[in-house]
N, C-alpha and C. Protein backbone atom coordinates (compact mmCIF):
# COMPACT_ATOMS: atom_id res chain seq x y z
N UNK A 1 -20.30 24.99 13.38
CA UNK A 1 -19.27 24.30 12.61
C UNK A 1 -19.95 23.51 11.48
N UNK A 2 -19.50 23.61 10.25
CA UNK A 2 -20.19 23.07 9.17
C UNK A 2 -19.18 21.70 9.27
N UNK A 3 -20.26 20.60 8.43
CA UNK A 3 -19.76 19.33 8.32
C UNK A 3 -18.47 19.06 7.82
N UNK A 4 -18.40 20.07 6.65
CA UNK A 4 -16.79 19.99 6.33
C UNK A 4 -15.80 20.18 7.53
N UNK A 5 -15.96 21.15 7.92
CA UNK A 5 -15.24 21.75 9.22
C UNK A 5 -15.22 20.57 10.16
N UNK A 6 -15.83 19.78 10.33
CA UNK A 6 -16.29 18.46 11.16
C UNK A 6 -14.87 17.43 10.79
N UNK A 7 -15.02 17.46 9.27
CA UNK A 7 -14.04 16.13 8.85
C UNK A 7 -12.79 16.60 8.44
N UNK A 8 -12.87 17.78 8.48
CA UNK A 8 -10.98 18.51 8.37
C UNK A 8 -10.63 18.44 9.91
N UNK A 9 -11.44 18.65 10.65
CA UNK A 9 -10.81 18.66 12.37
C UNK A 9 -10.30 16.92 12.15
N UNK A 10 -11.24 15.87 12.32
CA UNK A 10 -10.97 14.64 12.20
C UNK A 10 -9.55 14.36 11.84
N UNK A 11 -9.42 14.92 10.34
CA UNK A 11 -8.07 14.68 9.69
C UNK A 11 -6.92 14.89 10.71
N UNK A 12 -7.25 16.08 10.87
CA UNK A 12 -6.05 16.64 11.76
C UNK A 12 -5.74 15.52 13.13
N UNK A 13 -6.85 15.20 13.57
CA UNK A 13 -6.72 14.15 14.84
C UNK A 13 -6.06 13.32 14.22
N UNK A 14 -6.23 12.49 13.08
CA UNK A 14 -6.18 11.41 12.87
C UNK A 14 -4.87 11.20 11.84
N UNK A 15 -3.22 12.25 12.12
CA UNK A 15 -2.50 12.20 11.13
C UNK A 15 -1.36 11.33 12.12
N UNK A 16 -1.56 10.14 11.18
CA UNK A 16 -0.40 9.45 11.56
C UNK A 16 -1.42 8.01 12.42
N UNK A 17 -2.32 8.02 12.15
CA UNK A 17 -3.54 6.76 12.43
C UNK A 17 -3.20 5.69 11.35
N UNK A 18 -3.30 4.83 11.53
CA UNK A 18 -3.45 3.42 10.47
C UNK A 18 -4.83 3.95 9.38
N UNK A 19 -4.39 3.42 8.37
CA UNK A 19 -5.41 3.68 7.31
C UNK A 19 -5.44 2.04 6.66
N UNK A 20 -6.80 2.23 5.43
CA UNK A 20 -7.02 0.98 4.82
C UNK A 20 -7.07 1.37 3.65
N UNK A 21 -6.98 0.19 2.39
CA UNK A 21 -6.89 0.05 0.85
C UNK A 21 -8.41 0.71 0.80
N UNK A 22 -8.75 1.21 -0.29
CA UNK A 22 -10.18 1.31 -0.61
C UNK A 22 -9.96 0.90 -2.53
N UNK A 23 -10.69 -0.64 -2.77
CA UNK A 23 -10.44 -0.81 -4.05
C UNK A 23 -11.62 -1.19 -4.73
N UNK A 24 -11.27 -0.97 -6.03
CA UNK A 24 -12.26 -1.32 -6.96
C UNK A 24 -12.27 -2.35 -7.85
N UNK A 25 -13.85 -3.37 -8.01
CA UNK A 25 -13.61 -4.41 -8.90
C UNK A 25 -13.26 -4.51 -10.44
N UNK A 26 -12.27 -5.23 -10.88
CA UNK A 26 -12.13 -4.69 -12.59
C UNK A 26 -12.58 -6.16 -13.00
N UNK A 27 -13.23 -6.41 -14.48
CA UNK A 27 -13.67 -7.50 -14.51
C UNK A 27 -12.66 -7.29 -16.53
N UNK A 28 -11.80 -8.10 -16.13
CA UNK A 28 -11.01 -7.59 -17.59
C UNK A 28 -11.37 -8.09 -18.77
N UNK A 29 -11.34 -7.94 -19.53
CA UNK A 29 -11.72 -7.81 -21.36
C UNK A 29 -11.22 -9.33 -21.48
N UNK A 30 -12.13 -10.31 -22.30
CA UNK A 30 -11.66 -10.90 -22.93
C UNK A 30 -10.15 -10.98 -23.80
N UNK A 31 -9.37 -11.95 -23.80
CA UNK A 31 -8.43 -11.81 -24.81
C UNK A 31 -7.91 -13.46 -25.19
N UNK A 32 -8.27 -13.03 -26.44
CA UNK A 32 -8.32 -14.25 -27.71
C UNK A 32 -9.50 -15.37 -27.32
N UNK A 33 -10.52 -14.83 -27.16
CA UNK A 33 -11.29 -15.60 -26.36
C UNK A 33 -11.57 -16.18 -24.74
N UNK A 34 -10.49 -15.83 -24.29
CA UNK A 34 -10.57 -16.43 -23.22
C UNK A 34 -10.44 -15.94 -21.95
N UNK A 35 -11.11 -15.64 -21.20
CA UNK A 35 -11.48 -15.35 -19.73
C UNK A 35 -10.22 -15.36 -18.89
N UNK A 36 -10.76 -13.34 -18.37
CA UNK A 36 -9.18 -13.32 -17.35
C UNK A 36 -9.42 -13.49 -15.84
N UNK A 37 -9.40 -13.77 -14.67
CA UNK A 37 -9.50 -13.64 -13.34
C UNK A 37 -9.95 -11.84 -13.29
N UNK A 38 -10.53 -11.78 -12.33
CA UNK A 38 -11.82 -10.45 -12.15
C UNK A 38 -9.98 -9.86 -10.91
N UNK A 39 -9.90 -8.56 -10.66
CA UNK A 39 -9.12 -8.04 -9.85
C UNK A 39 -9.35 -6.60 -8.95
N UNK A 40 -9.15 -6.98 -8.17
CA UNK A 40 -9.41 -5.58 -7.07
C UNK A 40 -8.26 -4.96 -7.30
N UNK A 41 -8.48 -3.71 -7.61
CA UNK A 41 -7.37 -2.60 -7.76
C UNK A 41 -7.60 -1.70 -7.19
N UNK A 42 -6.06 -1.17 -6.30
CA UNK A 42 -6.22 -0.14 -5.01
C UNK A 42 -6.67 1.09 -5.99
N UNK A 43 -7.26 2.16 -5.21
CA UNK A 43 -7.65 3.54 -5.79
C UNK A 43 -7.51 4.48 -4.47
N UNK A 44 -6.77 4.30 -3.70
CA UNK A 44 -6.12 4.85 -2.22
C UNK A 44 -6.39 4.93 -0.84
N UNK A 45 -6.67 5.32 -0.05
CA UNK A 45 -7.05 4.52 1.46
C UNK A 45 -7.56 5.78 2.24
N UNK A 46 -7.92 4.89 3.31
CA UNK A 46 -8.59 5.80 4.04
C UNK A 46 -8.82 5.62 5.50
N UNK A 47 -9.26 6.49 6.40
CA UNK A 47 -9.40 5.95 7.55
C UNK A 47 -10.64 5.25 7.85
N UNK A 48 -10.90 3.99 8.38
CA UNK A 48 -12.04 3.53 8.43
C UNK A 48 -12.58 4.01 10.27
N UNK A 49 -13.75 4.76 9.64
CA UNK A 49 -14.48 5.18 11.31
C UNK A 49 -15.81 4.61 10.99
N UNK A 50 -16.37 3.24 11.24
CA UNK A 50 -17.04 2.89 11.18
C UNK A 50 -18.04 2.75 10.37
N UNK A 51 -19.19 3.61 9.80
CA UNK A 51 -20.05 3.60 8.52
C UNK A 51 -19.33 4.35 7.50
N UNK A 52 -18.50 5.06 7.92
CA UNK A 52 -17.93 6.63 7.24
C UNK A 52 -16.75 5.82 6.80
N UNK A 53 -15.92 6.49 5.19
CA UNK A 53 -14.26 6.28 5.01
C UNK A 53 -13.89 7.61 5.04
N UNK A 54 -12.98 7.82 5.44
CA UNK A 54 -12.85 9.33 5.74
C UNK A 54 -11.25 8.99 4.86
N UNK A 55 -10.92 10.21 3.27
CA UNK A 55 -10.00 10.36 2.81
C UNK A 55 -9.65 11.71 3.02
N UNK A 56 -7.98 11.79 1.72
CA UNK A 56 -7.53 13.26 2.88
C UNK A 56 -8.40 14.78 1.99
N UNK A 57 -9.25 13.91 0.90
CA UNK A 57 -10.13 14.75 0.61
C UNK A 57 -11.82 14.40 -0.07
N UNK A 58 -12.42 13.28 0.64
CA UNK A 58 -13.67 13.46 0.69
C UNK A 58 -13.98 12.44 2.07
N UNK A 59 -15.14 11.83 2.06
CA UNK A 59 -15.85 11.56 2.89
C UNK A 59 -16.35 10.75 2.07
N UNK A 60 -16.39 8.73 2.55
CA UNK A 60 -16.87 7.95 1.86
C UNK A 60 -17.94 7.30 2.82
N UNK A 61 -19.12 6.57 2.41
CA UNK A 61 -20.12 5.57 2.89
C UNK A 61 -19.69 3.47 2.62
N UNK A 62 -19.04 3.47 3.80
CA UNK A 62 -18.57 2.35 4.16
C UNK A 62 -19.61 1.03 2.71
N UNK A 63 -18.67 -0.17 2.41
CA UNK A 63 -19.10 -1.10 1.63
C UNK A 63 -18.82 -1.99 2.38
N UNK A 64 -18.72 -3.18 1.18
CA UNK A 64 -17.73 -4.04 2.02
C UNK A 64 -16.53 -4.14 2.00
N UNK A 65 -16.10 -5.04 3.19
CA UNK A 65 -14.77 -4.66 3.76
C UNK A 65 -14.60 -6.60 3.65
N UNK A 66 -13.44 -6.41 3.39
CA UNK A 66 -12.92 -7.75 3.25
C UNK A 66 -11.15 -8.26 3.47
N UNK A 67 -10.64 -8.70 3.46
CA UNK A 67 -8.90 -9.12 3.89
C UNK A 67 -8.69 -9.74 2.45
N UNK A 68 -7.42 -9.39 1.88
CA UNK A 68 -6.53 -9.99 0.85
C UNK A 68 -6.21 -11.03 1.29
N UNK A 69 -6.33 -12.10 0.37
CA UNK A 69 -5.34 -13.50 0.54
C UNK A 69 -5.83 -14.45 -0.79
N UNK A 70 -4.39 -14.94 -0.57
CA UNK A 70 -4.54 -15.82 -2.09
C UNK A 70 -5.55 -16.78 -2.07
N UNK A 71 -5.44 -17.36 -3.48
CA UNK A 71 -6.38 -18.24 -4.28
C UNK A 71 -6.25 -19.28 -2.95
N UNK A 72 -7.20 -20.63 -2.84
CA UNK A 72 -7.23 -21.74 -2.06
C UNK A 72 -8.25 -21.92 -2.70
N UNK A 73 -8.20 -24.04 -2.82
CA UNK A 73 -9.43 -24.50 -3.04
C UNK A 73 -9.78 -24.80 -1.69
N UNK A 74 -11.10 -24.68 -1.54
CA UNK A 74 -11.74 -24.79 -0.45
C UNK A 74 -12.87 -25.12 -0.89
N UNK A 75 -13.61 -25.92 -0.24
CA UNK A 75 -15.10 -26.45 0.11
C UNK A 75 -15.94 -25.49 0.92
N UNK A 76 -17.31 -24.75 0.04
CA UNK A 76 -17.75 -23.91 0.89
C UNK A 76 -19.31 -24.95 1.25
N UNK A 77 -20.00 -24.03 2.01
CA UNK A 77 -21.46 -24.24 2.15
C UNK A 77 -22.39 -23.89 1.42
N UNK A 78 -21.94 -22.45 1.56
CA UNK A 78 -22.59 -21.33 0.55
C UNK A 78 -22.03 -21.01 0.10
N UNK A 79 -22.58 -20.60 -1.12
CA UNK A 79 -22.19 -19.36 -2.13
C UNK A 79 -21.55 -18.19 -1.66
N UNK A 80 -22.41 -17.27 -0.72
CA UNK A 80 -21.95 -16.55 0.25
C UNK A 80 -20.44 -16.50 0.42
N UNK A 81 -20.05 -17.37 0.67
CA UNK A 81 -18.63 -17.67 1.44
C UNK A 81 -17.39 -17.79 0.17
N UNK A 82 -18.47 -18.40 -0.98
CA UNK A 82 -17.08 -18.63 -2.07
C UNK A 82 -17.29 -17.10 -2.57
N UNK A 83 -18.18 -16.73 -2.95
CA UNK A 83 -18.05 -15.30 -3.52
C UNK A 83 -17.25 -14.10 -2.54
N UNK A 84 -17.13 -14.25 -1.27
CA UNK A 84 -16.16 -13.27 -0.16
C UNK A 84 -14.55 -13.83 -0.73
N UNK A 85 -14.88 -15.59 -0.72
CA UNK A 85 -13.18 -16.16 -1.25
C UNK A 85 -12.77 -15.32 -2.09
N UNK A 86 -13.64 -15.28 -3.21
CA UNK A 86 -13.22 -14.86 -4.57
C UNK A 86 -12.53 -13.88 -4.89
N UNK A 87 -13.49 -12.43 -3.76
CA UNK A 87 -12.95 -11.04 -3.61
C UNK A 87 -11.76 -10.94 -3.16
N UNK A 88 -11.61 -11.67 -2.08
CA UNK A 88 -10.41 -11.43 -1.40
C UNK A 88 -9.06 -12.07 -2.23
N UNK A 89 -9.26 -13.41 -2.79
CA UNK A 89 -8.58 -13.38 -3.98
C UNK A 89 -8.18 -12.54 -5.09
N UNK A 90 -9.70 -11.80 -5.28
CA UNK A 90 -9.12 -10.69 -6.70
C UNK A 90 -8.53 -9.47 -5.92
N UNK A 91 -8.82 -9.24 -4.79
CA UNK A 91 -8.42 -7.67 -3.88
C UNK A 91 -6.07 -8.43 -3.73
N UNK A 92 -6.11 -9.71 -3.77
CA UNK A 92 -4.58 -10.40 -3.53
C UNK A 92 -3.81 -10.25 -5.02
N UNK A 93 -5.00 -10.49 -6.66
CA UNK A 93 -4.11 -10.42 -7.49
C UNK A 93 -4.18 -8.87 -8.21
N UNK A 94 -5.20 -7.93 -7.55
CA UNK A 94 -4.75 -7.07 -8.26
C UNK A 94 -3.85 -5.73 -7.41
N UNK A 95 -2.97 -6.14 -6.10
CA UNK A 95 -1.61 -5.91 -5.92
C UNK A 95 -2.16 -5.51 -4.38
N UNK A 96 -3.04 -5.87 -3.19
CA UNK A 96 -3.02 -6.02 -2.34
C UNK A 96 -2.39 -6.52 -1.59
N UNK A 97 -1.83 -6.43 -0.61
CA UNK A 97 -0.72 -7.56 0.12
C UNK A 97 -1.44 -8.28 1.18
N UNK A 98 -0.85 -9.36 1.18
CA UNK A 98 -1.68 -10.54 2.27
C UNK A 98 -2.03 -10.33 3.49
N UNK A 99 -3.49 -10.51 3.82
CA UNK A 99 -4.14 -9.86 4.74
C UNK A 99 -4.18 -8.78 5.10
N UNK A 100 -4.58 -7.83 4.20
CA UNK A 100 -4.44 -6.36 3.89
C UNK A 100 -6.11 -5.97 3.86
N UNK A 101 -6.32 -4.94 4.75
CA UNK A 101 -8.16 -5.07 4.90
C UNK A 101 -8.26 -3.87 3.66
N UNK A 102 -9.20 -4.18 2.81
CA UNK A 102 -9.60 -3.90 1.47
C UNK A 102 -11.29 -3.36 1.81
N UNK A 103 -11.48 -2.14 1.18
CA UNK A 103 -12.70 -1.71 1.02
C UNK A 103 -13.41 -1.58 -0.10
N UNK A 104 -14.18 -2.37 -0.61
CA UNK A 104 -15.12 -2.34 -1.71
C UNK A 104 -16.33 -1.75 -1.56
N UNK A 105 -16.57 -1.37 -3.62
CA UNK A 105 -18.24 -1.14 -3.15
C UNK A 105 -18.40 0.48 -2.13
N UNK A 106 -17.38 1.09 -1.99
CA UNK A 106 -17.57 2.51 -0.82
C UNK A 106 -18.52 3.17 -2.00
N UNK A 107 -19.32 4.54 -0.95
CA UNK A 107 -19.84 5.28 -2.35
C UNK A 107 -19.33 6.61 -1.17
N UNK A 108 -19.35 7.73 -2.86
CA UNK A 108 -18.59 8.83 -1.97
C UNK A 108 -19.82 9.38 -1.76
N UNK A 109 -19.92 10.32 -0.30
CA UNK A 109 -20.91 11.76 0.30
C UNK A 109 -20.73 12.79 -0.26
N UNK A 110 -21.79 13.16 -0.38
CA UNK A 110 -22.24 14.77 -0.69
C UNK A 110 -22.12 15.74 0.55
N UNK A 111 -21.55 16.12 0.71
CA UNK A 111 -21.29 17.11 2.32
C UNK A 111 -22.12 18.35 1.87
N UNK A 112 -21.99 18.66 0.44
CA UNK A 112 -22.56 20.02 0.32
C UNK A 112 -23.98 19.57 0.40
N UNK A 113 -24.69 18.65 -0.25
CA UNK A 113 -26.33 18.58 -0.07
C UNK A 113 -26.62 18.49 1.40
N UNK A 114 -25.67 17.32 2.45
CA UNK A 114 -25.92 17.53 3.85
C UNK A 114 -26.46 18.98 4.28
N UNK A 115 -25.13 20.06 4.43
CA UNK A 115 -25.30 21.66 4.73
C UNK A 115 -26.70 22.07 4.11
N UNK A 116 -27.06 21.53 2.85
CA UNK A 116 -28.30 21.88 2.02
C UNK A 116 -29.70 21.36 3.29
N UNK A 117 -29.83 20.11 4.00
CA UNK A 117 -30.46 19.95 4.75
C UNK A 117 -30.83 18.64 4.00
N UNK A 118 -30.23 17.50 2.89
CA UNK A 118 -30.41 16.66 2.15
C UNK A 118 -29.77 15.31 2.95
N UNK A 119 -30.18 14.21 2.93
CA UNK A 119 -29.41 13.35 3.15
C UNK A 119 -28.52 12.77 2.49
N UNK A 120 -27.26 12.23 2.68
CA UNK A 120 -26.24 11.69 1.61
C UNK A 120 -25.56 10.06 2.32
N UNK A 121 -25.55 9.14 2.14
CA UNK A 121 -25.98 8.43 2.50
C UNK A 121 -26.16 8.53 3.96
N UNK A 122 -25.44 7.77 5.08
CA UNK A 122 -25.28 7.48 6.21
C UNK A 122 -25.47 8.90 7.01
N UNK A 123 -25.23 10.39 6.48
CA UNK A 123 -25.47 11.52 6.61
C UNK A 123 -26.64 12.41 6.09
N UNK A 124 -26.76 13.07 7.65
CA UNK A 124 -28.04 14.26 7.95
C UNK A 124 -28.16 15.33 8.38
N UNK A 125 -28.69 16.00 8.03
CA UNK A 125 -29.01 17.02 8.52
C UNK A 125 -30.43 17.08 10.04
N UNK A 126 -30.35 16.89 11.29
CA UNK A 126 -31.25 16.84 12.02
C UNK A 126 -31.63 18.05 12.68
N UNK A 127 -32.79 18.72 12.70
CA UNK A 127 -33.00 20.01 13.65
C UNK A 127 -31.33 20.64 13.39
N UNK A 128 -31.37 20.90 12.43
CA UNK A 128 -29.88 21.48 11.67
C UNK A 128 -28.38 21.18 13.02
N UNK A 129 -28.52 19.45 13.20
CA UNK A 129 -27.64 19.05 13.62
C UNK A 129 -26.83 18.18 12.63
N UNK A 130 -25.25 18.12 12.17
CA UNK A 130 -25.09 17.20 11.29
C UNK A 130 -25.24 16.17 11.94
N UNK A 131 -25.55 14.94 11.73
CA UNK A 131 -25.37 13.64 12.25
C UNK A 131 -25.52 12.54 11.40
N UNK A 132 -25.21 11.31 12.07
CA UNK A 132 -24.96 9.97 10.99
C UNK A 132 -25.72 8.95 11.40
N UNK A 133 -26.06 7.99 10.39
CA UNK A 133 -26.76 6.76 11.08
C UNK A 133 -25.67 5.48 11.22
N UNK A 134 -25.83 5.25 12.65
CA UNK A 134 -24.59 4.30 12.26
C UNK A 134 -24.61 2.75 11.97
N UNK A 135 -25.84 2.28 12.12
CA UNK A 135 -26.18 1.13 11.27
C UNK A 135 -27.91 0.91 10.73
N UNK A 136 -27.83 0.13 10.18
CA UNK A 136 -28.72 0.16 9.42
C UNK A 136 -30.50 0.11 10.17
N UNK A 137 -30.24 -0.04 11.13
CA UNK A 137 -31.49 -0.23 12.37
C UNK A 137 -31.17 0.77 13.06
N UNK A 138 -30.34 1.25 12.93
CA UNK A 138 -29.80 1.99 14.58
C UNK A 138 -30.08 3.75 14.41
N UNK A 139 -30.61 4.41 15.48
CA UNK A 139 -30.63 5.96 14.99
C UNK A 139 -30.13 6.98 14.81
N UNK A 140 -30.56 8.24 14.38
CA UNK A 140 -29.39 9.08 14.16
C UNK A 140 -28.49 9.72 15.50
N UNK A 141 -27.32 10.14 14.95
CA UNK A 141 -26.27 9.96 16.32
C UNK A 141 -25.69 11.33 16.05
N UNK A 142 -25.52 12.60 16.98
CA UNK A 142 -24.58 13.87 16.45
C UNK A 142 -23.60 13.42 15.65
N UNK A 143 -23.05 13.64 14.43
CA UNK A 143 -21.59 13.59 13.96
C UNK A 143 -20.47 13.90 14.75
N UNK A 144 -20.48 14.89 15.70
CA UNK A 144 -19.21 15.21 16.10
C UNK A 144 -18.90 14.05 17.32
N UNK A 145 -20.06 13.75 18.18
CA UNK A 145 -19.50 13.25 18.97
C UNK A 145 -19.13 11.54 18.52
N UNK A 146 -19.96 10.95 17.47
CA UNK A 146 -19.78 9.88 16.29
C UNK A 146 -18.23 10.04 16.29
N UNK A 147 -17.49 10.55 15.05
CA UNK A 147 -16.49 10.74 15.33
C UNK A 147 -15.60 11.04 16.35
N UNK A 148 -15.94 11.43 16.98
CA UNK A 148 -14.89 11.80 18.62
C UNK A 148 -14.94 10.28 18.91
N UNK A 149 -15.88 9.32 19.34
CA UNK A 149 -16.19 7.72 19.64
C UNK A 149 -15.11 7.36 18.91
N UNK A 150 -15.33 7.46 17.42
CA UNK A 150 -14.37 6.11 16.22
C UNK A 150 -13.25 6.70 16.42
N UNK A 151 -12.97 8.11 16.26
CA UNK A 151 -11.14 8.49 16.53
C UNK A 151 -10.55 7.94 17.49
N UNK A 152 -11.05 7.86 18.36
CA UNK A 152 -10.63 7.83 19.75
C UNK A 152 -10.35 5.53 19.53
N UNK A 153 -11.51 5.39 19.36
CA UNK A 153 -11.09 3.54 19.08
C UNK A 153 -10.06 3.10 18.14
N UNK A 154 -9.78 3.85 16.76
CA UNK A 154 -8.58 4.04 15.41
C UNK A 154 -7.40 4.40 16.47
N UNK A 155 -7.28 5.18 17.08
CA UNK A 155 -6.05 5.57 17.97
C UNK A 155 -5.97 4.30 18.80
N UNK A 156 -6.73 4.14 19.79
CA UNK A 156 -6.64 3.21 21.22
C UNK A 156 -7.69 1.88 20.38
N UNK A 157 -7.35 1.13 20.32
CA UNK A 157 -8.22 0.15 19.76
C UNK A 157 -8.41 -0.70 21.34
N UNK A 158 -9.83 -1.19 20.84
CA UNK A 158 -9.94 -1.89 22.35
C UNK A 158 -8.69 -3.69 22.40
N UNK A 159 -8.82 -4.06 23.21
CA UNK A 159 -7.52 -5.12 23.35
C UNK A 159 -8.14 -6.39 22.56
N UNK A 160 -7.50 -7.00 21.79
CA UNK A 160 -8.41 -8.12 21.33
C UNK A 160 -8.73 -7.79 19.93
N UNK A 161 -9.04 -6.46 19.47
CA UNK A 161 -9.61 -5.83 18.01
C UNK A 161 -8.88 -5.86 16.80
């Protein structure tokens, strides 16, 4: 079974699963001088299976993930924390709805270089097994049964999640 064949089965499992925003930062043009608020704008959704975004026609490498909600002044610690504010602010004014989980920053896979025996991000080719890495320390894992794991949690989420 080629990798494509891998993430069209997925689809099929996964019709009628909860999906998420996947958006992008716009940082808008000056006008008359003066500075507009930066905005996350949806560009369409996807299923989130852990490192992977899986759309109904490619295969994305997870970014960050963040929740919509409006402006608040708030007192941070770090920087860190006001710059997540910020996003989630611009992911609220550029037409996200409140507390709406937003994916930034995704980059799309190459499935065909995978089959090639290439890596594309989070995806491999191993002893011509497809498989994925699923975090950044952690090792490579078969794809199919990877996915069989995240479908199965997107359907049945554990209690509490």
């Amino acid at each position: 079974m080629t990798v494509a064949d891998l993430f069209a089965a997925a689809r099929t499992e996964l019709a009628g699963a909860p999906r998420e925003g996947l958006g992008v930062l716009v940082e808008p043009r000056r006008f008359l001088g003066m500075g507009r608020a930066p905005r996350i704008v949806p560009r369409g959704n996807a299923w989130h299976l852990g490192v992977l975004l899986l759309t109904d026609d490619g295969v994305l490498a997870t970014g960050d993930v963040l929740r919509a909600r409006g402006e608040a002044r708030r007192g941070y610690t770090a920087e860190s924390q006001r710059r997540r504010a910020d996003l989630a602010a611009a992911a609220r004014r550029g037409g996200f709805e409140e507390g709406a989980t937003v994916h930034l920053d995704w980059q799309v896979l190459d499935l065909d270089a995978v089959e090639r025996g290439e890596a594309s991000g989070p995806l491999a080719l191993v002893d011509g097994v497809a498989s994925v890495r699923w975090s950044a320390a952690g090792g490579l894992m078969p794809l199919d049964r990877y996915l069989d794991e995240r479908i199965e949690l997107l359907r049945h989420p554990l209690p509490g999640a």
